[in-house]
PDB file of N, CA and C in Angstrom:
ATOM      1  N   UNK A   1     103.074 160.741  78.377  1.00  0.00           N
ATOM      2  CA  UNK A   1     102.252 159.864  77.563  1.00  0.00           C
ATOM      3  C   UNK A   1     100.865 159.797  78.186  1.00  0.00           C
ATOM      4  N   UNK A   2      99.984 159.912  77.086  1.00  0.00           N
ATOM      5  CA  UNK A   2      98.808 159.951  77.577  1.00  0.00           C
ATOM      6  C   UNK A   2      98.010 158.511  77.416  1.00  0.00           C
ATOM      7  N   UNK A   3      97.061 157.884  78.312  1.00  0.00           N
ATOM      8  CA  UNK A   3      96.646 156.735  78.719  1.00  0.00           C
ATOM      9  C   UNK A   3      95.219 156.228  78.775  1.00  0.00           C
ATOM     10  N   UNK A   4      94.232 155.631  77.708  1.00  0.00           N
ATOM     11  CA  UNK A   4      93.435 155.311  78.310  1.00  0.00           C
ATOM     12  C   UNK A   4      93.140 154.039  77.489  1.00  0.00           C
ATOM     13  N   UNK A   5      91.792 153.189  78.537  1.00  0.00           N
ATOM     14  CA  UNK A   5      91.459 152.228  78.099  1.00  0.00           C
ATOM     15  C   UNK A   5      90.086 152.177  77.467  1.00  0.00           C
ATOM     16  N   UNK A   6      90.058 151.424  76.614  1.00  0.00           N
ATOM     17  CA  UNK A   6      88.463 150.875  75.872  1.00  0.00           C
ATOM     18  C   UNK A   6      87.703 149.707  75.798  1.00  0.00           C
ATOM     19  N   UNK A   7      86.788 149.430  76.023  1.00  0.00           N
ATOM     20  CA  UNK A   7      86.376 148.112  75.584  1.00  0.00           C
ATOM     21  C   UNK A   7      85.068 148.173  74.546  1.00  0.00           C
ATOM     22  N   UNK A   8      85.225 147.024  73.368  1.00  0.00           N
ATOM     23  CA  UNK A   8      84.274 146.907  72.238  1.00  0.00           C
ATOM     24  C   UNK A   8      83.803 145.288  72.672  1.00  0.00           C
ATOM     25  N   UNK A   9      83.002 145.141  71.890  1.00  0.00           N
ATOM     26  CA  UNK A   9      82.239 143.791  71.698  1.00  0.00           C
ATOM     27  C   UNK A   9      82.653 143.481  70.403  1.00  0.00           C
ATOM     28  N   UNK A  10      82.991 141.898  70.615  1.00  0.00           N
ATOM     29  CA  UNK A  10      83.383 141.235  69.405  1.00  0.00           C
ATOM     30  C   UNK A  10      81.788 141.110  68.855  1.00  0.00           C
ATOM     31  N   UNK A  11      82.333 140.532  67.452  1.00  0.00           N
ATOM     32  CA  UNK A  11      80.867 140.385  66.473  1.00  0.00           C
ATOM     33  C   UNK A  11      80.342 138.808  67.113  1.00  0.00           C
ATOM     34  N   UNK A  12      80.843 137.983  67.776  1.00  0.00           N
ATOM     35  CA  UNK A  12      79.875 136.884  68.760  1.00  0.00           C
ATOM     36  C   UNK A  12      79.714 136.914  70.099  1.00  0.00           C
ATOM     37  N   UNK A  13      79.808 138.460  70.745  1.00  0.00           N
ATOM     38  CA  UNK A  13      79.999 138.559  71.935  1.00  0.00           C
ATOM     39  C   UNK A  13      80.754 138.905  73.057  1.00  0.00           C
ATOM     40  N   UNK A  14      82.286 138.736  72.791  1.00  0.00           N
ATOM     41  CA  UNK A  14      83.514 138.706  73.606  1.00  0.00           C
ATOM     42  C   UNK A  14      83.581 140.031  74.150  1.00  0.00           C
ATOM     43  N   UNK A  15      83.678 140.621  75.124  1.00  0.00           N
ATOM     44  CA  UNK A  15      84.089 142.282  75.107  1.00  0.00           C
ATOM     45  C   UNK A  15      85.699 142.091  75.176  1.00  0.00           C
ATOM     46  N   UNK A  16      86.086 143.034  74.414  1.00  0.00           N
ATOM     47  CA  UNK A  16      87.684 142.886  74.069  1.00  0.00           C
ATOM     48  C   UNK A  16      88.252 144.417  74.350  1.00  0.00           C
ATOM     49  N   UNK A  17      89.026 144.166  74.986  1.00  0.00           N
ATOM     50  CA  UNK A  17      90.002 145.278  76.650  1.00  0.00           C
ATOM     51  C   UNK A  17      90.889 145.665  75.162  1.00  0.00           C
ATOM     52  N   UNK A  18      90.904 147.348  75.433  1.00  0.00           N
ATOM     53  CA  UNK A  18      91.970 147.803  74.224  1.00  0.00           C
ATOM     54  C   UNK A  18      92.542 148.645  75.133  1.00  0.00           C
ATOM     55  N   UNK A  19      94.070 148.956  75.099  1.00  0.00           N
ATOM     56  CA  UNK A  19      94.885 149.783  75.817  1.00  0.00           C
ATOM     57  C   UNK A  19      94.943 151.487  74.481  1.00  0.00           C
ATOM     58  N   UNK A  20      95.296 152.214  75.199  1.00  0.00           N
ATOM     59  CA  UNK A  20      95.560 153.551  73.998  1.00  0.00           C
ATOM     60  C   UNK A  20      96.681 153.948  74.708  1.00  0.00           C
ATOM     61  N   UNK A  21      97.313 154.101  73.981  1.00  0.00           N
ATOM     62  CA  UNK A  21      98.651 155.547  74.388  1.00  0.00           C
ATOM     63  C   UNK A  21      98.883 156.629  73.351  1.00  0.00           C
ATOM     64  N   UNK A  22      99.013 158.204  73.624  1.00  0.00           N
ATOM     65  CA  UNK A  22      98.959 158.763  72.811  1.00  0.00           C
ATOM     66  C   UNK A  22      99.805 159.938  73.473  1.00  0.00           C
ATOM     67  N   UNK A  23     100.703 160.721  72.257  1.00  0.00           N
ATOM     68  CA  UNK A  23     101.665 161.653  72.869  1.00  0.00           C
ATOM     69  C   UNK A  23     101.307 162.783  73.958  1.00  0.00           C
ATOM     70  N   UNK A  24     101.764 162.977  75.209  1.00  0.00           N
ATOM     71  CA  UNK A  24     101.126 163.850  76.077  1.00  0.00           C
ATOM     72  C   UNK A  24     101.455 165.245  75.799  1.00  0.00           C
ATOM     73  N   UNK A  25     102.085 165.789  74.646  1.00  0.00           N
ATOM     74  CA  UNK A  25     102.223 166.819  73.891  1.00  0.00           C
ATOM     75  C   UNK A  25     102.211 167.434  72.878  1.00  0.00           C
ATOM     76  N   UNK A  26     102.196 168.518  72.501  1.00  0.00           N
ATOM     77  CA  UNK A  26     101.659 169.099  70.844  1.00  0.00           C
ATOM     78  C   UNK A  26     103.060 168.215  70.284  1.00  0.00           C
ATOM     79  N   UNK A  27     102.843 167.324  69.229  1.00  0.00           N
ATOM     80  CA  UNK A  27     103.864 167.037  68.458  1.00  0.00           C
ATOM     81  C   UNK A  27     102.960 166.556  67.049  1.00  0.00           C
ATOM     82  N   UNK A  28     103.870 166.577  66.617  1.00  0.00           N
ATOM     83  CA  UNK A  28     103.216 166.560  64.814  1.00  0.00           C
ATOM     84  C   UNK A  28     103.052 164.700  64.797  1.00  0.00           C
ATOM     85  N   UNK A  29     101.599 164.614  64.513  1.00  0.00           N
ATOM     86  CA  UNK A  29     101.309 163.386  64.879  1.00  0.00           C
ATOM     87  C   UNK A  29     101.907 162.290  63.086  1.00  0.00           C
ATOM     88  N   UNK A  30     103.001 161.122  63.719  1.00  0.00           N
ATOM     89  CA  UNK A  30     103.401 160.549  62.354  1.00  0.00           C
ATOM     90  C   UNK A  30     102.896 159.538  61.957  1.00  0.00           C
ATOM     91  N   UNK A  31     102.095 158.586  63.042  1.00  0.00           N
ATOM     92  CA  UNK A  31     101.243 158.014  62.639  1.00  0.00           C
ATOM     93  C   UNK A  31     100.180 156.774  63.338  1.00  0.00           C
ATOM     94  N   UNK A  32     100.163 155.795  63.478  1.00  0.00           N
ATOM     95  CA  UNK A  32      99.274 155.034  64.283  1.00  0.00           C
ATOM     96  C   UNK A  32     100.347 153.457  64.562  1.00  0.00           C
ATOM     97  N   UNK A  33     100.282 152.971  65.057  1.00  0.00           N
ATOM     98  CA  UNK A  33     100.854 151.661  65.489  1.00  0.00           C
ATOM     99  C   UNK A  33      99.412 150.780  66.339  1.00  0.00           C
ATOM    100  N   UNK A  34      99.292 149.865  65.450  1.00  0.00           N
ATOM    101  CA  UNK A  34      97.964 148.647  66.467  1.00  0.00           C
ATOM    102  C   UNK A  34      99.088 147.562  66.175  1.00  0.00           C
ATOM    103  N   UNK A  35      99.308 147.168  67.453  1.00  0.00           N
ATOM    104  CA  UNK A  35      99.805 146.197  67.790  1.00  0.00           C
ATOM    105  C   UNK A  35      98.974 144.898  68.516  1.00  0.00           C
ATOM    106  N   UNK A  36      99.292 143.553  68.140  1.00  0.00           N
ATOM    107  CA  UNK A  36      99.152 142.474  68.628  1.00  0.00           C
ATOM    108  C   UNK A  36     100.240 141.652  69.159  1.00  0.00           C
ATOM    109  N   UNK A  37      99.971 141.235  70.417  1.00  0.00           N
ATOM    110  CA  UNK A  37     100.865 140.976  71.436  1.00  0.00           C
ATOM    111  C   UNK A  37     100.899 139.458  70.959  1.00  0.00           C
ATOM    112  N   UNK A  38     101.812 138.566  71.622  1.00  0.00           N
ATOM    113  CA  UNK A  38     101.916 137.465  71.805  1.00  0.00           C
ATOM    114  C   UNK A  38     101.333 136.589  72.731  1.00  0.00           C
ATOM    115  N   UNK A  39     101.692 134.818  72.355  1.00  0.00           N
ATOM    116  CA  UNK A  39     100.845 134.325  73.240  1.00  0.00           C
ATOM    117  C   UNK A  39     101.336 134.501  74.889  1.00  0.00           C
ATOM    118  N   UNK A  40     100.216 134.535  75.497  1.00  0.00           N
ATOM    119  CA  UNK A  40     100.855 134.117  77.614  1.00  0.00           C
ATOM    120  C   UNK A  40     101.199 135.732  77.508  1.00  0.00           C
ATOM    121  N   UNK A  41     100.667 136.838  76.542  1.00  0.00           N
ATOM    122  CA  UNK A  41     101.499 138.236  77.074  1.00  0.00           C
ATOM    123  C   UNK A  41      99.937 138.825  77.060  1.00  0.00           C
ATOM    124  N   UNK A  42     100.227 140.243  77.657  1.00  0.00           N
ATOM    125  CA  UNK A  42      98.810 141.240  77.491  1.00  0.00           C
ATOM    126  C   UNK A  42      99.576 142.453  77.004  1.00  0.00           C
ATOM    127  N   UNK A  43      98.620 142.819  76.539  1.00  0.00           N
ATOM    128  CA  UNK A  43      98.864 144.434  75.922  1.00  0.00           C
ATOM    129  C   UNK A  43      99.504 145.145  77.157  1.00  0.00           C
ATOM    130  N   UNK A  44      99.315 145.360  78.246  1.00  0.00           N
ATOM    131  CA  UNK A  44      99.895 146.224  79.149  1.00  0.00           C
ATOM    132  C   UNK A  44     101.368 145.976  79.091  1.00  0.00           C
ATOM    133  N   UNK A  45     102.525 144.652  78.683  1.00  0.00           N
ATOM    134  CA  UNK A  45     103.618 144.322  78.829  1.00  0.00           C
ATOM    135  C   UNK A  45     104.250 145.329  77.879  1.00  0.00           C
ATOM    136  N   UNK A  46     103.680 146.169  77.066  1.00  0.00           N
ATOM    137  CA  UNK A  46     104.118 147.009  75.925  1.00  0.00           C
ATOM    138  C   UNK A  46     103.953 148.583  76.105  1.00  0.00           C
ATOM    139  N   UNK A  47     103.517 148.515  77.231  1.00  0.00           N
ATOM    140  CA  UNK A  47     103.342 150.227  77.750  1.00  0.00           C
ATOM    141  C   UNK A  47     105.001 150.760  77.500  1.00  0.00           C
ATOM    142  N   UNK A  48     105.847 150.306  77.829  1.00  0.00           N
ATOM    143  CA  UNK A  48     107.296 151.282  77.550  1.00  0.00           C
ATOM    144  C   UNK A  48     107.714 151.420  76.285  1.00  0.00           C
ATOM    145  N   UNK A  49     107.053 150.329  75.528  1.00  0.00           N
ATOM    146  CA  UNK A  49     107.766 150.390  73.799  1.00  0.00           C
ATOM    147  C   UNK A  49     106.901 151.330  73.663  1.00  0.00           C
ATOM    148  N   UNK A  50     105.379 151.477  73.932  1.00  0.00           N
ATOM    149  CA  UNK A  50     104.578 152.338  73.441  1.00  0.00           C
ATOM    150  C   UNK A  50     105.032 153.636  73.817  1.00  0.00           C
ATOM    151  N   UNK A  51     105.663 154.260  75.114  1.00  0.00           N
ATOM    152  CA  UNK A  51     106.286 155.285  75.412  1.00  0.00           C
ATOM    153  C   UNK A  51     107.145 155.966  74.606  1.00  0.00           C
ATOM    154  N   UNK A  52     108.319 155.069  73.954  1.00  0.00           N
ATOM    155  CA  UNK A  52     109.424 155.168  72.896  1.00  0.00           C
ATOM    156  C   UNK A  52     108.689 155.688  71.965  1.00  0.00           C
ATOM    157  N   UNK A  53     107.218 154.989  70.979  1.00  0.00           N
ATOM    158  CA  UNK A  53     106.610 155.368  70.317  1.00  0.00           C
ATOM    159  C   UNK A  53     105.849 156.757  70.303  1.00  0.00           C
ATOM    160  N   UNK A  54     105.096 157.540  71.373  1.00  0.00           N
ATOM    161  CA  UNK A  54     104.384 158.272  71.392  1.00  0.00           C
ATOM    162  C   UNK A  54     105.556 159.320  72.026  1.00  0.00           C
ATOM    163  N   UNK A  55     106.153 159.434  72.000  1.00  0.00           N
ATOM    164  CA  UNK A  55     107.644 160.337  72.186  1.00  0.00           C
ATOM    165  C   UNK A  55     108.052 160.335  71.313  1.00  0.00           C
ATOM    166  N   UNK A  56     107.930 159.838  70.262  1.00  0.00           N
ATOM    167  CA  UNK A  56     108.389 160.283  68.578  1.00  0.00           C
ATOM    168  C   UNK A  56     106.758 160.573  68.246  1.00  0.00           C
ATOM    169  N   UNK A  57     105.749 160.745  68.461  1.00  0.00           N
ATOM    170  CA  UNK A  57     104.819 160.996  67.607  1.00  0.00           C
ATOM    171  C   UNK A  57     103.581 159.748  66.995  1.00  0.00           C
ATOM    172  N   UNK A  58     103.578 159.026  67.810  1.00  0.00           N
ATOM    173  CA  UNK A  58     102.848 158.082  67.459  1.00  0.00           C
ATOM    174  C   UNK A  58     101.581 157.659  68.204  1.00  0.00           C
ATOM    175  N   UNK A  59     100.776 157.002  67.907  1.00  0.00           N
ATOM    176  CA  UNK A  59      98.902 156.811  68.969  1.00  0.00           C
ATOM    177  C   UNK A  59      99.490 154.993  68.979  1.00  0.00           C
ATOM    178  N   UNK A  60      99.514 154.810  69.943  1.00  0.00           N
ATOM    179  CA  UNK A  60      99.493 153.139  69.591  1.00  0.00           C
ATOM    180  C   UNK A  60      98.150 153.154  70.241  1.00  0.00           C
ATOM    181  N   UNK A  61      97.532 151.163  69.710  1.00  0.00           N
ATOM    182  CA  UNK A  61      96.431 150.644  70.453  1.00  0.00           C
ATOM    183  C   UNK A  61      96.963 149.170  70.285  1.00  0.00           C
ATOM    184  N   UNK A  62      96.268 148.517  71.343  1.00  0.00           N
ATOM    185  CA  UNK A  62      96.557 147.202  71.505  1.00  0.00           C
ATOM    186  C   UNK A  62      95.431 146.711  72.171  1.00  0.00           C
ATOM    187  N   UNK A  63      94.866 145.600  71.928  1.00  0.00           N
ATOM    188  CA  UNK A  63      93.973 144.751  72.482  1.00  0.00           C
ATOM    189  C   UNK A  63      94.668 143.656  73.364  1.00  0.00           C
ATOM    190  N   UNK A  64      93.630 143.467  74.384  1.00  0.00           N
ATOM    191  CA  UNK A  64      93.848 142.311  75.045  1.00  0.00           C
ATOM    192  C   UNK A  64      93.499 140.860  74.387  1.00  0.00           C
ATOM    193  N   UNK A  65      94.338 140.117  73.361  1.00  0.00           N
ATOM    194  CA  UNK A  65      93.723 138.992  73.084  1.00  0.00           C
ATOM    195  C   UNK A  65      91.853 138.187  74.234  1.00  0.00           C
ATOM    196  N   UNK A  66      91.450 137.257  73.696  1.00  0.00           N
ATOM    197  CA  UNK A  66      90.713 136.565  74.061  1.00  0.00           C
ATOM    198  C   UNK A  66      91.643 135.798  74.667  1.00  0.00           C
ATOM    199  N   UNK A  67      91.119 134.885  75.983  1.00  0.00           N
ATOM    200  CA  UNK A  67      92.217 134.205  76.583  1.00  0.00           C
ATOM    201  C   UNK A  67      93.261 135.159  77.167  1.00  0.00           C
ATOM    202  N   UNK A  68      93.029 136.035  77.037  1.00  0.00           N
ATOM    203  CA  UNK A  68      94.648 136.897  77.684  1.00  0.00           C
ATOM    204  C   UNK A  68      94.439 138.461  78.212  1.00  0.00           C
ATOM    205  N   UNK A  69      94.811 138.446  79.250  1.00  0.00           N
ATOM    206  CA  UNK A  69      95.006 139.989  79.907  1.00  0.00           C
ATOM    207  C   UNK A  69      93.740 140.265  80.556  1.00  0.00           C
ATOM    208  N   UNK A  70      93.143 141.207  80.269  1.00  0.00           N
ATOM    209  CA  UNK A  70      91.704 141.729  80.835  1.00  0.00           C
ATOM    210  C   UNK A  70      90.971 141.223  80.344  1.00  0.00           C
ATOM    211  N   UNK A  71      90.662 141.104  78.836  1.00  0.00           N
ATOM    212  CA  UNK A  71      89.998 140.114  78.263  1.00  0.00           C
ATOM    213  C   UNK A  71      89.675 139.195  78.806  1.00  0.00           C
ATOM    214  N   UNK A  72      90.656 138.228  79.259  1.00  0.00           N
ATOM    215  CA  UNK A  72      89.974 136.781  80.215  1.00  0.00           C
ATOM    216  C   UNK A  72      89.200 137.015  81.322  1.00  0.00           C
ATOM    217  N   UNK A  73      89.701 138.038  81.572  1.00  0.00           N
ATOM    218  CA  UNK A  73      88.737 138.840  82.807  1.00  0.00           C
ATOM    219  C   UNK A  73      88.888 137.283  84.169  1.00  0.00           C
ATOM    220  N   UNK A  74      88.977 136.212  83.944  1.00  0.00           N
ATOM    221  CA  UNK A  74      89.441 135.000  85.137  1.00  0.00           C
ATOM    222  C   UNK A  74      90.602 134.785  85.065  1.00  0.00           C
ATOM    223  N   UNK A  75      90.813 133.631  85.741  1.00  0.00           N
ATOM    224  CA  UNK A  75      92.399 132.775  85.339  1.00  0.00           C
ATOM    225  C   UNK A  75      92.016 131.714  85.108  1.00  0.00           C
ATOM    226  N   UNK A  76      90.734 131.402  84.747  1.00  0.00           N
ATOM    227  CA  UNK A  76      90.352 130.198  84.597  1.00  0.00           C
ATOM    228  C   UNK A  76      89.946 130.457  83.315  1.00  0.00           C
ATOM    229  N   UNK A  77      89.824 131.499  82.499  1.00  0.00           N
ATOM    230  CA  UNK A  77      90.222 131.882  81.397  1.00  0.00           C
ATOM    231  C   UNK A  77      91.289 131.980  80.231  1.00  0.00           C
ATOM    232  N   UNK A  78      92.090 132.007  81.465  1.00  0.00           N
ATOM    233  CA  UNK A  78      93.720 132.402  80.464  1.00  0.00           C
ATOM    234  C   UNK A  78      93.713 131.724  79.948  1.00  0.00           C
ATOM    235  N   UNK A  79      94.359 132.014  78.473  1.00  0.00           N
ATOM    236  CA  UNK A  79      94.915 130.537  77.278  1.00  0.00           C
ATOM    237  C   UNK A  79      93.624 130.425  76.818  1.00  0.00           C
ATOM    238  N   UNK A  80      92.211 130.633  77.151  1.00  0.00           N
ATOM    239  CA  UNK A  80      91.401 129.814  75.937  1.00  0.00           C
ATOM    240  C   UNK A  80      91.051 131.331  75.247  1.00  0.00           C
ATOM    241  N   UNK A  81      91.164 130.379  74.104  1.00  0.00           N
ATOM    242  CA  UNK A  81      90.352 131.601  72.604  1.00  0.00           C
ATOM    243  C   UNK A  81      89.300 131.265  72.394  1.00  0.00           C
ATOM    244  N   UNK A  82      88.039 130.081  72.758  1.00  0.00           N
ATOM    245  CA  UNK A  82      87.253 129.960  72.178  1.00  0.00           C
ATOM    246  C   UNK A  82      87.352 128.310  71.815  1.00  0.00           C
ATOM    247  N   UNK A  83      85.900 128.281  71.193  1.00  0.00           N
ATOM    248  CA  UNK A  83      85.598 127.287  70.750  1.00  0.00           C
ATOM    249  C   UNK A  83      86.565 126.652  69.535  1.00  0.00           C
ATOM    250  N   UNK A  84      85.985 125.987  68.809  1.00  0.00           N
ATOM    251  CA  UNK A  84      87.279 125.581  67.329  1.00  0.00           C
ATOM    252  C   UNK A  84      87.382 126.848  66.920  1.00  0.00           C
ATOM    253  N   UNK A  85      86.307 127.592  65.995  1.00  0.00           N
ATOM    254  CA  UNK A  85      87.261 128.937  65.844  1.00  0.00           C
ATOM    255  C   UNK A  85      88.098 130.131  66.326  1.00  0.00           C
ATOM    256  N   UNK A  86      88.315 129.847  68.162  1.00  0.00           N
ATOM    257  CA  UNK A  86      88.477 130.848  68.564  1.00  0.00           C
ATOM    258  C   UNK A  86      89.773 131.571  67.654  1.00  0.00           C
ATOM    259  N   UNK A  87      90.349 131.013  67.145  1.00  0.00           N
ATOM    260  CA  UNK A  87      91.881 131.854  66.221  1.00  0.00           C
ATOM    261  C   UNK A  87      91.452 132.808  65.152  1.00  0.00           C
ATOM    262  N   UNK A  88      90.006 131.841  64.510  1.00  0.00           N
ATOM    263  CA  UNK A  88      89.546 133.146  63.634  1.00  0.00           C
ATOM    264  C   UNK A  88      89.147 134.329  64.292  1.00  0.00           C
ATOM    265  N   UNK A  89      88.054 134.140  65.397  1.00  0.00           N
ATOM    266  CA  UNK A  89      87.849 135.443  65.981  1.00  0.00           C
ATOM    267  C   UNK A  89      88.595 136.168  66.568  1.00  0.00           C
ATOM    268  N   UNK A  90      90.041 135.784  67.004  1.00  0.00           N
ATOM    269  CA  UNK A  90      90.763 136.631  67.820  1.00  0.00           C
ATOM    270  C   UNK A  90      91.217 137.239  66.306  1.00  0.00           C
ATOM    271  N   UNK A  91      91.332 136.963  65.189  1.00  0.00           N
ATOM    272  CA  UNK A  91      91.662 137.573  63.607  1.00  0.00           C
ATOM    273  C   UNK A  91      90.648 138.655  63.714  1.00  0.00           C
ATOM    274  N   UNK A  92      89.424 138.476  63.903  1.00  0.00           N
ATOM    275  CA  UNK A  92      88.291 139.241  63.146  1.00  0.00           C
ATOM    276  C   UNK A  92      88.408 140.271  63.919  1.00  0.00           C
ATOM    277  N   UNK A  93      88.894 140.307  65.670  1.00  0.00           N
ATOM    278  CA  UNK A  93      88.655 141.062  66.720  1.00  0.00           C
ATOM    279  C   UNK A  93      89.750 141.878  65.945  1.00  0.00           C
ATOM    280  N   UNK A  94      91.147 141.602  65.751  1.00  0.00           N
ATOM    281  CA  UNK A  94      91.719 142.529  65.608  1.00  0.00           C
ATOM    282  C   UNK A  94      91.312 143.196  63.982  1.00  0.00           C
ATOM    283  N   UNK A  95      90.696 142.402  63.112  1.00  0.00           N
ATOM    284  CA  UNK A  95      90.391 143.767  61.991  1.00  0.00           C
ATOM    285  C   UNK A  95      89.077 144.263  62.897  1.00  0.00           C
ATOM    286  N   UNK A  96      88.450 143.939  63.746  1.00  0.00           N
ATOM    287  CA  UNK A  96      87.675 144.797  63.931  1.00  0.00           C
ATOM    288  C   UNK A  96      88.136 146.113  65.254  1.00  0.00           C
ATOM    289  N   UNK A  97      89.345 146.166  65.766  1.00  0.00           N
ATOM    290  CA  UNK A  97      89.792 147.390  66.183  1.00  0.00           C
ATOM    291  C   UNK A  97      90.279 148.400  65.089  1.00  0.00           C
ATOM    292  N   UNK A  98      91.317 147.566  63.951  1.00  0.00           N
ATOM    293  CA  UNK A  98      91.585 148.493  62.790  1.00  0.00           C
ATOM    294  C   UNK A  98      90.840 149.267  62.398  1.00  0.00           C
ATOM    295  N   UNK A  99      89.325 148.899  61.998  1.00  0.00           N
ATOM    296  CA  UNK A  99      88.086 149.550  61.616  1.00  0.00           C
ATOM    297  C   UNK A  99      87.587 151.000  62.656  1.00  0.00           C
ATOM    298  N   UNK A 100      87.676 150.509  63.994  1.00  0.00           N
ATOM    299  CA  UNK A 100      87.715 151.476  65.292  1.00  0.00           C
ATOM    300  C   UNK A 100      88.393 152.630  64.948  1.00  0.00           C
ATOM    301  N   UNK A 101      89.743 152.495  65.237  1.00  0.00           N
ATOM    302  CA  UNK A 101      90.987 152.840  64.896  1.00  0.00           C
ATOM    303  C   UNK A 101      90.861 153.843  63.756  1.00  0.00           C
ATOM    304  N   UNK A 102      90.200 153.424  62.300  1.00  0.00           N
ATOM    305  CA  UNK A 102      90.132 154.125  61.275  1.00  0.00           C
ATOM    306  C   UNK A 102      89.167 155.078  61.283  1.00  0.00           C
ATOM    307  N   UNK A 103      87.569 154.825  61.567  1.00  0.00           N
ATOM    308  CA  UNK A 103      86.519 155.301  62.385  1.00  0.00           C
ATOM    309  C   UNK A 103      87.486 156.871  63.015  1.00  0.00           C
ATOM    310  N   UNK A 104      87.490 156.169  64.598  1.00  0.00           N
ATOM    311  CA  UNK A 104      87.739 157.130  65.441  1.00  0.00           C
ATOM    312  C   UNK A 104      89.164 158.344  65.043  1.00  0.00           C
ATOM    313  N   UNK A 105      89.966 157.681  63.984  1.00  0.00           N
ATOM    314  CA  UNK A 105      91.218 158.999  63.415  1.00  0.00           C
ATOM    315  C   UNK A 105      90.443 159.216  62.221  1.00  0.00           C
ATOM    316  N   UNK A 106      89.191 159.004  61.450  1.00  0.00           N
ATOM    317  CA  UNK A 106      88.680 159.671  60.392  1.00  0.00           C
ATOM    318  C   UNK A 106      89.497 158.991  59.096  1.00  0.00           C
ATOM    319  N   UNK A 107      89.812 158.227  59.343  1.00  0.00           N
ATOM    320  CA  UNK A 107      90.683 157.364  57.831  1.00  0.00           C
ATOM    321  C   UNK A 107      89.741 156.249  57.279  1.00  0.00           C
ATOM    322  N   UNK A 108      89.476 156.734  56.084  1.00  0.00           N
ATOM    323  CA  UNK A 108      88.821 155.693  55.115  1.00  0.00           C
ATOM    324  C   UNK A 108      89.294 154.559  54.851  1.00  0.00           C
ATOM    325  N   UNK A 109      89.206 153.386  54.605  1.00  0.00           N
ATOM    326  CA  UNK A 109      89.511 152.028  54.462  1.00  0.00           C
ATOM    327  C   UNK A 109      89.113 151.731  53.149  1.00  0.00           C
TER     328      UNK A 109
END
């Protein structure tokens, strides 16, 4: 399995930590998986499901929520999303990897 990381800027600022995994061999690619993790978890807790996945043929990506994982980048971070809207923007962050995601595999939206 092949491994790397990204980081984008949210649309108010946030830089938001994206994990990639992608098959480490010629296999007939079946399709994409973006996953969003749960609360108190980070995208890295999903590296082995993602393994299962890209061993059948699949690219996963996952972001580090706001409040969570690399994203918080502190621990005096963890758990917060933000101001009152932080729930919308951790929403917007993830349509705005989908968009990435679609972008960077050439798929129209």
């Amino acid at each position: 399995m092949l491994h790397k990381n990204f980081t984008f800027k949210s649309d108010e600022g946030t830089e938001i930590y994206v994990y990639v995994w992608m098959p480490d061999k010629k296999v007939d690619l079946k399709g994409i998986f973006q996953i969003a993790h749960g609360m108190a978890e980070t995208g890295a807790r999903y590296e082995r499901f993602a393994k299962k996945l890209t061993d059948n043929g699949y690219i996963v990506y996952i972001n580090d929520h706001r409040g969570h994982g690399k994203t918080a980048k502190t621990v005096e971070n963890v758990g917060y999303l933000g101001e009152a809207e932080g729930f919308k923007w951790l929403v917007e962050d993830l349509h705005k990897l989908s968009e990435i995601i679609h972008k960077k595999m050439g798929i129209k939206m």
